[in-house]
Protein backbone atom coordinates (compact mmCIF):
# COMPACT_ATOMS: atom_id res chain seq x y z
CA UNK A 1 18.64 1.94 5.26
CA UNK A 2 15.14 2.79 5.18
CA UNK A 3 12.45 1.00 7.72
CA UNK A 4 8.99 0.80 6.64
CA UNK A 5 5.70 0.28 8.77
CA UNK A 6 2.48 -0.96 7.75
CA UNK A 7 -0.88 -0.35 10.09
CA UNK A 8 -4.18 -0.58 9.22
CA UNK A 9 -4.80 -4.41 7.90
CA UNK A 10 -7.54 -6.42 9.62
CA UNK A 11 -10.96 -7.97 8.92
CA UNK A 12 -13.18 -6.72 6.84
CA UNK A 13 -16.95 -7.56 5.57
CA UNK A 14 -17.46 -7.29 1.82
CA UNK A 15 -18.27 -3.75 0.73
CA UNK A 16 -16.48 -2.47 3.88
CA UNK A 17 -13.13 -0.02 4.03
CA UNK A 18 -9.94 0.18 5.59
CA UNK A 19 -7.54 2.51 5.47
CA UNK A 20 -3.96 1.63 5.34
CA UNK A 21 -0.96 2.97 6.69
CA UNK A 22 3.00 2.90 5.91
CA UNK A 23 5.89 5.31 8.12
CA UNK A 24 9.05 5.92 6.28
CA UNK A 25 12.09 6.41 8.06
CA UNK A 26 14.68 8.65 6.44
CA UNK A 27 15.45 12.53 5.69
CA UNK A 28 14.42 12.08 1.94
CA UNK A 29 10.60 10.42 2.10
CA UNK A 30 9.72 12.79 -0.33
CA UNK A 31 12.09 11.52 -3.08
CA UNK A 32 10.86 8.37 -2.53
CA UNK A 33 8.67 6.47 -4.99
CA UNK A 34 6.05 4.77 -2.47
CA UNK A 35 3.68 1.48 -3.51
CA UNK A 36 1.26 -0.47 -2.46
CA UNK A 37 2.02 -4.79 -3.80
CA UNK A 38 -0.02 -7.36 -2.22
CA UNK A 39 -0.09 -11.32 -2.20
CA UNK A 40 -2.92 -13.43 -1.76
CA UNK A 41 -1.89 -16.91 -0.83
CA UNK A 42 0.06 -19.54 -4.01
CA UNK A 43 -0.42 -16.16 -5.83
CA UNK A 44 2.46 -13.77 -7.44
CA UNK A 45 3.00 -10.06 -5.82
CA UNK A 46 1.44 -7.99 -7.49
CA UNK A 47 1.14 -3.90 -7.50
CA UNK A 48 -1.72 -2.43 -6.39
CA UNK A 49 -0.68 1.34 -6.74
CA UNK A 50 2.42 3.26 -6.76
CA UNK A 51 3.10 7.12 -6.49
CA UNK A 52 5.48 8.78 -7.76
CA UNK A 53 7.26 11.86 -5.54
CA UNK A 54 5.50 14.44 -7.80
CA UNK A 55 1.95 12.69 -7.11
CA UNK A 56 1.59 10.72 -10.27
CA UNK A 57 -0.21 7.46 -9.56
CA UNK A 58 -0.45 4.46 -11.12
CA UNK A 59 -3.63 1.87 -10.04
CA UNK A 60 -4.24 -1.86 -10.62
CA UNK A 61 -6.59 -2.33 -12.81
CA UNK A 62 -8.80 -4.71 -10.14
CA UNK A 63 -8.39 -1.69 -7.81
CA UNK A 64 -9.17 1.38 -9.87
CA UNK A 65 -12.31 3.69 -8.47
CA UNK A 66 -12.09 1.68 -5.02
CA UNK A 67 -8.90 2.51 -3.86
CA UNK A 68 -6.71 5.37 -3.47
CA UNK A 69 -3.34 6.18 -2.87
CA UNK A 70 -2.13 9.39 -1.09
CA UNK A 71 0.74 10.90 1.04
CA UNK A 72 2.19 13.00 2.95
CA UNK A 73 5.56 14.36 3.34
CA UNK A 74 5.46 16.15 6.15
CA UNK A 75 4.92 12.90 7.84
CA UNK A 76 6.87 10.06 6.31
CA UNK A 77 3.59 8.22 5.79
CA UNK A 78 1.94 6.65 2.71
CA UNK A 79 -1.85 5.63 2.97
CA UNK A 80 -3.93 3.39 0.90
CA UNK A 81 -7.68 3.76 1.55
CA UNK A 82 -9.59 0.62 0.53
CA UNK A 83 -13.22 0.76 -0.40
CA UNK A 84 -15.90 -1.47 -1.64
CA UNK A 85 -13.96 -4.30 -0.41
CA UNK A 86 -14.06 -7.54 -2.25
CA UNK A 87 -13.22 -11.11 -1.25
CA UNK A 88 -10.76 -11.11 -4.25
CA UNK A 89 -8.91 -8.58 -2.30
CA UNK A 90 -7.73 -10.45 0.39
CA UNK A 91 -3.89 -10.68 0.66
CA UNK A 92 -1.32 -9.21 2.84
CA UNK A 93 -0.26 -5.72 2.10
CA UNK A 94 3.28 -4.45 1.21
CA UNK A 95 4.49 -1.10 1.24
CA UNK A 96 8.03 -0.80 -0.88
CA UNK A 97 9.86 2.67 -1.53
CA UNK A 98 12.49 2.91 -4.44
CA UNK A 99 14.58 5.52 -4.90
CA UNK A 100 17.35 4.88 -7.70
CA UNK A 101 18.20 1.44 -7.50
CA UNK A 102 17.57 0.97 -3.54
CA UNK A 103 14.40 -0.58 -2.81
CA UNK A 104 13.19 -1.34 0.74
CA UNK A 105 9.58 -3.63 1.73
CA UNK A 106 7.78 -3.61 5.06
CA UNK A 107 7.34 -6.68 6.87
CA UNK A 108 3.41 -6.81 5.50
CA UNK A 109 -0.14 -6.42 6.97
CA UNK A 110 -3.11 -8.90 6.38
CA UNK A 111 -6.04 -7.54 4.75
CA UNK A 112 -8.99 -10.02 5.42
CA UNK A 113 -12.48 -9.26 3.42
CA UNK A 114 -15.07 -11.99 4.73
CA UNK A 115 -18.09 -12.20 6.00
């Protein structure tokens, strides 16, 4: 079983950043493919980025050249930093790892972009 962590949500003003973070439990983080989903309220989840555990990335099309996806191994922790914040991107954040056909979610952190 693998417990996941998200930190980092709050409120935002337009144009603003965050910084996102997810902690991985488990021995084998690095094995892990790590993403980002989000889901704005009577909308669908939807990815925002996922990564791969050689680095490859793959980016939401709303998202691409604002945010980024990175991590590190040595820690157990994903990050997604957020900039030029729109309204459009207000939802609450998921972090899911998949590693063959386990998948586990965190329990979510609200991004708010307002001003």
């Amino acid at each position: 079983q693998v417990q996941l962590v998200e930190s980092g949500g709050g409120l935002v003003q337009p144009g603003g950043s965050l910084r996102l973070s997810c902690a991985a439990s488990g021995s084998i983080f690095r094995l892990y493919f790590m993403g980002w989903y989000r889901q704005a309220p009577g909308k669908q989840r939807e990815l925002v980025v996922g990564i791969t555990s050689g680095g490859n990335t793959n980016y939401g099309d709303s998202v691409k050249g604002r945010f980024t996806i990175s991590r590190d191994n040595a820690k157990n922790t994903v990050y997604l930093q957020m900039n030029s914040l729109k309204p459009e991107d207000t939802a609450v954040y998921y972090c899911n790892a998949r590693y063959n056909t386990d998948a586990y979610w965190g329990q979510g952190t609200q991004v708010t972009v307002s001003s």
